[in-house]
Structure formats: C-alpha cells, structure tokens
N, C-alpha and C. Protein backbone atom coordinates (compact mmCIF):
# COMPACT_ATOMS: atom_id res chain seq x y z
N UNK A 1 78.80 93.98 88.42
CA UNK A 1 80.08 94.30 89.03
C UNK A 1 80.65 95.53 88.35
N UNK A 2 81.18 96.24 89.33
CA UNK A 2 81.46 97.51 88.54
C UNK A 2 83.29 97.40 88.15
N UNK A 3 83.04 98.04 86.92
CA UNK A 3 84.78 98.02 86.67
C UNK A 3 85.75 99.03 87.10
N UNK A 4 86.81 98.23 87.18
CA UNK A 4 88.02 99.07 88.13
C UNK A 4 88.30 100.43 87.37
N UNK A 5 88.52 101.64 87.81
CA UNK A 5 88.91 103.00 87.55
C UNK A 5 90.09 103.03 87.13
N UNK A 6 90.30 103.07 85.81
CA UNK A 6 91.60 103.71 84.99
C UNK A 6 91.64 105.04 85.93
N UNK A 7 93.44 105.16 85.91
CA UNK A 7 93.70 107.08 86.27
C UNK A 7 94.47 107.34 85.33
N UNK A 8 94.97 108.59 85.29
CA UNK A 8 96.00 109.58 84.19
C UNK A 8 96.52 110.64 85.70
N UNK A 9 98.06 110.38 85.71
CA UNK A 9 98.77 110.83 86.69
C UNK A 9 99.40 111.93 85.97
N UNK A 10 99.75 113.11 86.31
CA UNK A 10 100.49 114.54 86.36
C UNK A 10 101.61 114.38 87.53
N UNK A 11 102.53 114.33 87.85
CA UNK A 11 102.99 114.17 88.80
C UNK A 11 104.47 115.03 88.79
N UNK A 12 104.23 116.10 89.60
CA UNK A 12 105.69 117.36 89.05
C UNK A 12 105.58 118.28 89.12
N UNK A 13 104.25 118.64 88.43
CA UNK A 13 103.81 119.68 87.76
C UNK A 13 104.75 121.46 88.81
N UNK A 14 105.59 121.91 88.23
CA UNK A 14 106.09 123.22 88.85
C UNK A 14 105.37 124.41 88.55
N UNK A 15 104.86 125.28 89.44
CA UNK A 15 104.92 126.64 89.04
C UNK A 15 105.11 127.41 89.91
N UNK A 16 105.13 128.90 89.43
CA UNK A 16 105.32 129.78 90.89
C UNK A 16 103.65 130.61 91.31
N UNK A 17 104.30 130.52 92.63
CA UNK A 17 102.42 130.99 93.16
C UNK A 17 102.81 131.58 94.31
N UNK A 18 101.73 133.04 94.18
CA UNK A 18 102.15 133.76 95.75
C UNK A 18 101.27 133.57 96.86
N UNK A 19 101.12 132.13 96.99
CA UNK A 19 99.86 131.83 98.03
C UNK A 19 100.68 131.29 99.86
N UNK A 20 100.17 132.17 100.81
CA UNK A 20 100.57 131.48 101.93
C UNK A 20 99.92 133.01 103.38
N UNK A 21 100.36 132.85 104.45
CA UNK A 21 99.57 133.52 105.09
C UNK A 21 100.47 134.70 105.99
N UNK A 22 101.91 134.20 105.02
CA UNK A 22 102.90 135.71 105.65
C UNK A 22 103.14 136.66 104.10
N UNK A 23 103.14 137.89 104.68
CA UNK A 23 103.32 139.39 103.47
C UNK A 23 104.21 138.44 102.78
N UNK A 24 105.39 138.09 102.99
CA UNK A 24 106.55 137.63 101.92
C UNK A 24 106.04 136.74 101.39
N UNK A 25 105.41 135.55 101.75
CA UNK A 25 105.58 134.87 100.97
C UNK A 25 104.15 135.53 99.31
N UNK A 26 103.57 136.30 99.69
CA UNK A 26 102.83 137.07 98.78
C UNK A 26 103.26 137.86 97.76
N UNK A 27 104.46 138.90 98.43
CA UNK A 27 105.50 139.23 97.78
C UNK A 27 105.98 138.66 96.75
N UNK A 28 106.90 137.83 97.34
CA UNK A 28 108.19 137.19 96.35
C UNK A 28 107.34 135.67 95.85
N UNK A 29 106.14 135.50 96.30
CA UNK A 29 105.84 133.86 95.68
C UNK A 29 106.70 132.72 95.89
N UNK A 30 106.74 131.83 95.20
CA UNK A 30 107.67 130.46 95.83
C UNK A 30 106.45 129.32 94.58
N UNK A 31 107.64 128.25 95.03
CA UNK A 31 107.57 127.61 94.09
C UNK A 31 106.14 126.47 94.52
N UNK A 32 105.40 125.84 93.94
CA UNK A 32 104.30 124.75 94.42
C UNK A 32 104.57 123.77 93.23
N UNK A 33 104.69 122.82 93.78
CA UNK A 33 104.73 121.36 93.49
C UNK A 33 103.34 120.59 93.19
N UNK A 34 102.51 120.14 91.72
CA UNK A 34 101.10 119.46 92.16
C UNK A 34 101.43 118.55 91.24
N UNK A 35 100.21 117.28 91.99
CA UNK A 35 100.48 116.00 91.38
C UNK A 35 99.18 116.15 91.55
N UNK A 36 98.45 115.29 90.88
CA UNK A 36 96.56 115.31 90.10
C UNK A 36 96.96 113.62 89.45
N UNK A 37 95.51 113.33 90.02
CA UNK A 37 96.14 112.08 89.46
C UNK A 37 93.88 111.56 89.39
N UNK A 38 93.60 111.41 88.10
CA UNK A 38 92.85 111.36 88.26
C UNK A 38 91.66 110.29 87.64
N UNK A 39 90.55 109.72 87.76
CA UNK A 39 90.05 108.49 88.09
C UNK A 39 88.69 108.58 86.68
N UNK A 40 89.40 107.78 85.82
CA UNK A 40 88.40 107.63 84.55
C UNK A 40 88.14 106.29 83.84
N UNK A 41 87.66 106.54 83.23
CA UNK A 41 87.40 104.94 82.52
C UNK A 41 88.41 105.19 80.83
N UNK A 42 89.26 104.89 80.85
CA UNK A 42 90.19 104.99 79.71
C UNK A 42 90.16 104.05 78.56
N UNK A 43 89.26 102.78 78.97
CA UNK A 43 88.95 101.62 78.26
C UNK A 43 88.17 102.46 76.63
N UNK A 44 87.38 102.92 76.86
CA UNK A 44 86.86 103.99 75.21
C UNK A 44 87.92 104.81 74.38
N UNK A 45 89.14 105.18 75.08
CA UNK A 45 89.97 106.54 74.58
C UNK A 45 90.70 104.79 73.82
N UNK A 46 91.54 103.85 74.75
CA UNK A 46 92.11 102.99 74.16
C UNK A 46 91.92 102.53 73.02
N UNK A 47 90.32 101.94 72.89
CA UNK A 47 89.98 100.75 72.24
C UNK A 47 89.76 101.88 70.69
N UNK A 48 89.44 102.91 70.58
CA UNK A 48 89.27 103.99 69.74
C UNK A 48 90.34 104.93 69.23
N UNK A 49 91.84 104.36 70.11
CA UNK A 49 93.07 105.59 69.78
C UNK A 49 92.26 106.72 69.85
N UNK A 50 91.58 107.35 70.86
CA UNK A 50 90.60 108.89 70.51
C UNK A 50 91.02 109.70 71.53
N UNK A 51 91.64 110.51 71.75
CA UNK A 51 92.43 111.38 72.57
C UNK A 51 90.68 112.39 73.40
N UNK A 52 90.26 112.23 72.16
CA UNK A 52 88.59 112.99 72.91
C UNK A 52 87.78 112.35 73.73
N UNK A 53 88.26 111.10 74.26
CA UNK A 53 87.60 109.86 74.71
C UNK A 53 88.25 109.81 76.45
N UNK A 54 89.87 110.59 76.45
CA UNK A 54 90.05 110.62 77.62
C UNK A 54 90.11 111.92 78.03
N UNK A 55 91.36 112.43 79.05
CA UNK A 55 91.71 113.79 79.29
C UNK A 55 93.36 113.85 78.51
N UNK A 56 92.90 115.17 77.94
CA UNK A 56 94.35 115.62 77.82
C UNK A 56 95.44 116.51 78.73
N UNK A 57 95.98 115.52 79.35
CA UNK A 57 97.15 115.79 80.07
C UNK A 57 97.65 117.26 79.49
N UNK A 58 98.33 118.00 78.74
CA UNK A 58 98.85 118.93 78.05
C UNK A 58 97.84 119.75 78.39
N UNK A 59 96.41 119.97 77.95
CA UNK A 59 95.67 120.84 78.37
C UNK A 59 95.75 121.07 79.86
N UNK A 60 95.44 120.24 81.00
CA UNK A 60 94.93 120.10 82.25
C UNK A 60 96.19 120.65 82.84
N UNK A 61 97.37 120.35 81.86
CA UNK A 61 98.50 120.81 82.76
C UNK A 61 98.37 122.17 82.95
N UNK A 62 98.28 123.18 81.84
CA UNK A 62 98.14 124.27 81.57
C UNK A 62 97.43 125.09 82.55
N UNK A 63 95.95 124.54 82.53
CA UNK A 63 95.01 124.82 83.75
C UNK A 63 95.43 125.00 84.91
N UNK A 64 95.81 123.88 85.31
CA UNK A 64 96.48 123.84 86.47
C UNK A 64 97.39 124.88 86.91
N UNK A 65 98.85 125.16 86.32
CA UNK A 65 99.62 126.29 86.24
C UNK A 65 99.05 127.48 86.08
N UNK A 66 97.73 127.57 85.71
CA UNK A 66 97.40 128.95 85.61
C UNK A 66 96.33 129.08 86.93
N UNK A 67 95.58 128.36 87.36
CA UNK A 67 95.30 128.34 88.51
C UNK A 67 96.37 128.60 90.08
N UNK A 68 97.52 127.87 90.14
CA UNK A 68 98.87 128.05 90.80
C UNK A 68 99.01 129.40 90.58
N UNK A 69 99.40 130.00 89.00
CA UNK A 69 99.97 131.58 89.17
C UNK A 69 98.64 132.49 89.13
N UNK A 70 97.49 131.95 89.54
CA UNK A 70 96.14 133.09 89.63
C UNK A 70 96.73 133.46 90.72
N UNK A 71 94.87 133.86 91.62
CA UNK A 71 94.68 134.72 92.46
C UNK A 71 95.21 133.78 93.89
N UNK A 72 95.89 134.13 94.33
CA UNK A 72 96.67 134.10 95.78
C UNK A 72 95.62 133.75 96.48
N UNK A 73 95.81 132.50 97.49
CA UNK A 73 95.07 132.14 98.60
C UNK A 73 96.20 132.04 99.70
N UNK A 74 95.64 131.96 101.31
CA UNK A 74 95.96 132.09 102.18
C UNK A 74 96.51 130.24 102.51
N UNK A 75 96.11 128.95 102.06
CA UNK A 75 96.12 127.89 102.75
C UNK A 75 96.72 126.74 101.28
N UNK A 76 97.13 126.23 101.59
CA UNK A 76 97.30 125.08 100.09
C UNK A 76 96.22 124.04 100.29
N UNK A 77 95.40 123.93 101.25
CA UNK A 77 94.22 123.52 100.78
C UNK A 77 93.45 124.06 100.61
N UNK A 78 93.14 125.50 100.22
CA UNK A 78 92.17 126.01 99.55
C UNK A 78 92.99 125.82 97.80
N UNK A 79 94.15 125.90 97.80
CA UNK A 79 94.45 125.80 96.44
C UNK A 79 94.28 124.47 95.63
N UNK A 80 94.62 123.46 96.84
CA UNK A 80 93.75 121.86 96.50
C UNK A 80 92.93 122.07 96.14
N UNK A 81 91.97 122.80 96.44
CA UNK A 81 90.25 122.44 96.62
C UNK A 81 90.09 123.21 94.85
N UNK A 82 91.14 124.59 94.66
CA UNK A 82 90.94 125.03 93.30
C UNK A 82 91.07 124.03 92.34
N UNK A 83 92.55 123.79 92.63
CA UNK A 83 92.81 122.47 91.48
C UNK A 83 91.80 121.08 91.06
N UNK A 84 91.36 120.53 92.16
CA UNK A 84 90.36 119.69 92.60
C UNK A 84 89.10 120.01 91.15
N UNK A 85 88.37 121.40 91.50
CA UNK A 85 87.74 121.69 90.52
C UNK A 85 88.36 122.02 88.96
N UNK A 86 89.29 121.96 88.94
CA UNK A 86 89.91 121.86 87.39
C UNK A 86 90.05 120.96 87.11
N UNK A 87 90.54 119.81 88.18
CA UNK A 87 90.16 118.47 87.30
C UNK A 87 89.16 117.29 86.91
N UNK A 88 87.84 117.67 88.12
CA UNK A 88 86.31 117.36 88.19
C UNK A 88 85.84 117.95 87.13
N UNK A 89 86.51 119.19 86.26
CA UNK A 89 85.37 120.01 85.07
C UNK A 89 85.62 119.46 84.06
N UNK A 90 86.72 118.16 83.70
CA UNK A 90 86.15 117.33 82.59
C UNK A 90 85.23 116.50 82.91
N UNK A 91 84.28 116.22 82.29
CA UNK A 91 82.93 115.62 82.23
C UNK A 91 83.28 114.32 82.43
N UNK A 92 84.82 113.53 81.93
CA UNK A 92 84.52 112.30 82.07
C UNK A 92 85.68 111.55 83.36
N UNK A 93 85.88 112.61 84.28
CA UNK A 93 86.75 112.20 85.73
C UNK A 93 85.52 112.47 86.30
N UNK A 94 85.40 111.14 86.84
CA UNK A 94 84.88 110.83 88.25
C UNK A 94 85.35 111.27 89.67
N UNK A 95 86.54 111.25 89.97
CA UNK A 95 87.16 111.27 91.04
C UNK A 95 88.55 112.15 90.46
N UNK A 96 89.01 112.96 91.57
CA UNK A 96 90.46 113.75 91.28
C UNK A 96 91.43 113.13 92.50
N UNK A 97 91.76 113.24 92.65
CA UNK A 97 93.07 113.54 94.07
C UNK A 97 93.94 114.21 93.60
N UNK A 98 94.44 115.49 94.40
CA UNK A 98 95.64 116.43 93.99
C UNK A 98 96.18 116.46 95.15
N UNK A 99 97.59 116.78 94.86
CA UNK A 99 98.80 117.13 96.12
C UNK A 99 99.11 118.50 96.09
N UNK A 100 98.95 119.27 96.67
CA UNK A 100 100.16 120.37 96.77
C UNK A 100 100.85 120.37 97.47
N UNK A 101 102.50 120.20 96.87
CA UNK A 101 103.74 120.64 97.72
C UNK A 101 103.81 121.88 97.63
N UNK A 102 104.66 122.05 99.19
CA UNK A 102 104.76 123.29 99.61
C UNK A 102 106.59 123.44 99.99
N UNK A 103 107.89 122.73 98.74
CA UNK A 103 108.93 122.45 99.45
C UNK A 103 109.55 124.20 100.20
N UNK A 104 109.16 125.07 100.05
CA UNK A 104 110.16 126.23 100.21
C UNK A 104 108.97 127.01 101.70
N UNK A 105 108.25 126.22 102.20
CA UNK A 105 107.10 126.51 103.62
C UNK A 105 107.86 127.43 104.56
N UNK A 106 107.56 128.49 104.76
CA UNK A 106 108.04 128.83 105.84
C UNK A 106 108.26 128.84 107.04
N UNK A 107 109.17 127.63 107.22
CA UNK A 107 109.16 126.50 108.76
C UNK A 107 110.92 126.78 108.89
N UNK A 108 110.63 127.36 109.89
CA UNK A 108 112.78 127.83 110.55
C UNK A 108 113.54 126.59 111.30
N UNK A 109 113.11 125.24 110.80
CA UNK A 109 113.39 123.53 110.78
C UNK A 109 114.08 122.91 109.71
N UNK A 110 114.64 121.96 109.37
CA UNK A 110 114.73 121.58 108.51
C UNK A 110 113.78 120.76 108.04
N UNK A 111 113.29 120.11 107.00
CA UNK A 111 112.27 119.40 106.46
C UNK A 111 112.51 119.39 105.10
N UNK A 112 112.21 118.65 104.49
CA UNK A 112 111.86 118.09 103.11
C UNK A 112 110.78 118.76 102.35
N UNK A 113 109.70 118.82 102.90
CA UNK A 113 108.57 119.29 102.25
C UNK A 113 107.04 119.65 103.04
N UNK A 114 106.06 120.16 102.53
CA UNK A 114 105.03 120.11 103.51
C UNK A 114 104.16 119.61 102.13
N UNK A 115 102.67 118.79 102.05
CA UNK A 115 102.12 118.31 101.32
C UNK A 115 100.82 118.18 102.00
N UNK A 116 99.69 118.75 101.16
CA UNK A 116 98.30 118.66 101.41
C UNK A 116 97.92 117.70 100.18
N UNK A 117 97.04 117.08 100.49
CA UNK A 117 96.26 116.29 99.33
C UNK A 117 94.70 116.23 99.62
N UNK A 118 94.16 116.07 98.58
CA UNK A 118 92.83 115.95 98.63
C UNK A 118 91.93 114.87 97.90
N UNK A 119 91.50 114.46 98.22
CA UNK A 119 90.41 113.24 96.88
C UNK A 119 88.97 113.71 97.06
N UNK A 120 88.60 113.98 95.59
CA UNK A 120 87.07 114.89 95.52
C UNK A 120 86.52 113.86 94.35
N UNK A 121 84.93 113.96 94.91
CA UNK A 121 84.72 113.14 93.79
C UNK A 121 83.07 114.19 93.12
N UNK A 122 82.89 113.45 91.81
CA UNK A 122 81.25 114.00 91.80
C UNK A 122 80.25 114.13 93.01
N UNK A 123 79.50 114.75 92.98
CA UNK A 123 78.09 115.01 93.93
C UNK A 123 77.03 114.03 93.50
C-alpha cells in the first residue's frame, strides 16, 4: 500500500511580472499572485529534524519570484508551466500544483481575479 503524500504549501507568494499579451501590460508589469503547493514525503525531514530531507520553502520562494520578474511570457499558463519546473527540480517533489493569479487582468468587468493552475508530476 502506498503512503499518503505529505505537501509544503506557499500560498501568496507576490511579485511583479511584465507577462500578458497587450504592449501595457509589458510596459508597466502588474502584480502575479502564486500559490505552489507541493507533494513529498516529509515523514524523513520530520523523524530527522533535517531541513535537507525536505524542501526549503525560503529558497523555492526566491526561485519562484525570480522566475515571475524574468523573461516575460505572453499567457499565465506558460508561466505555470515555468514555475511548475521550479518546483519538480527538487529531486524529492513528486508532484507540484501552482496557481497563478492574475488580480489586475485586463478585463473592462468587474471581477475578483483570473487564476490558472496546473498539477505536473514526474515523467
């Protein structure tokens, strides 16, 4: 029987990013919202207090934000799909799921938010 998947949630995470598919929003950037929430076996980091045993949140955050203020894409699920691979390149996540909010979208509506998510796992 296989055992249930510990995760480690990010959920917030702000930065600014000039990704979208009008000149302005390339321009002036805007804000993206990501939540990563991702699928490990945490039972070794526990039983060991060993911070090298899981992921470090603090690092991944970093990544993340610097991926957000990289190179500009046209779609927030191509920027999923970036993030996705930043959090699959620790060796010991199995599975990712990331959100990108999009609250400041350029929609002439009112709305709350726009949100892509993704769940990627190993090959």
């Amino acid at each position: 029987m296989s055992r249930p998947r510990d995760s480690v949630r990010l959920v917030g995470l702000r930065a600014r990013g000039r990704h979208g598919v009008l000149p302005a929003e390339r321009e002036l950037g805007q804000e993206f919202v990501v939540d990563a929430t991702l699928f490990l076996d945490t039972a070794p980091a526990a039983a060991g207090d060993d911070l090298t045993k899981t992921v470090d949140y603090g690092a991944l955050a970093v990544r993340l934000v610097e991926t957000v203020e990289g190179e500009p894409v046209d779609l927030i699920e191509t920027l999923a799909e970036r993030l996705a691979v930043v959090c699959l390149s620790y060796n010991l996540v199995e599975e990712a799921e990331v959100s990108v909010h999009k609250p400041a979208a350029p929609i002439p509506l009112p709305f709350d938010d726009v949100v892509v998510t993704i769940r990627r796992g190993r090959s």
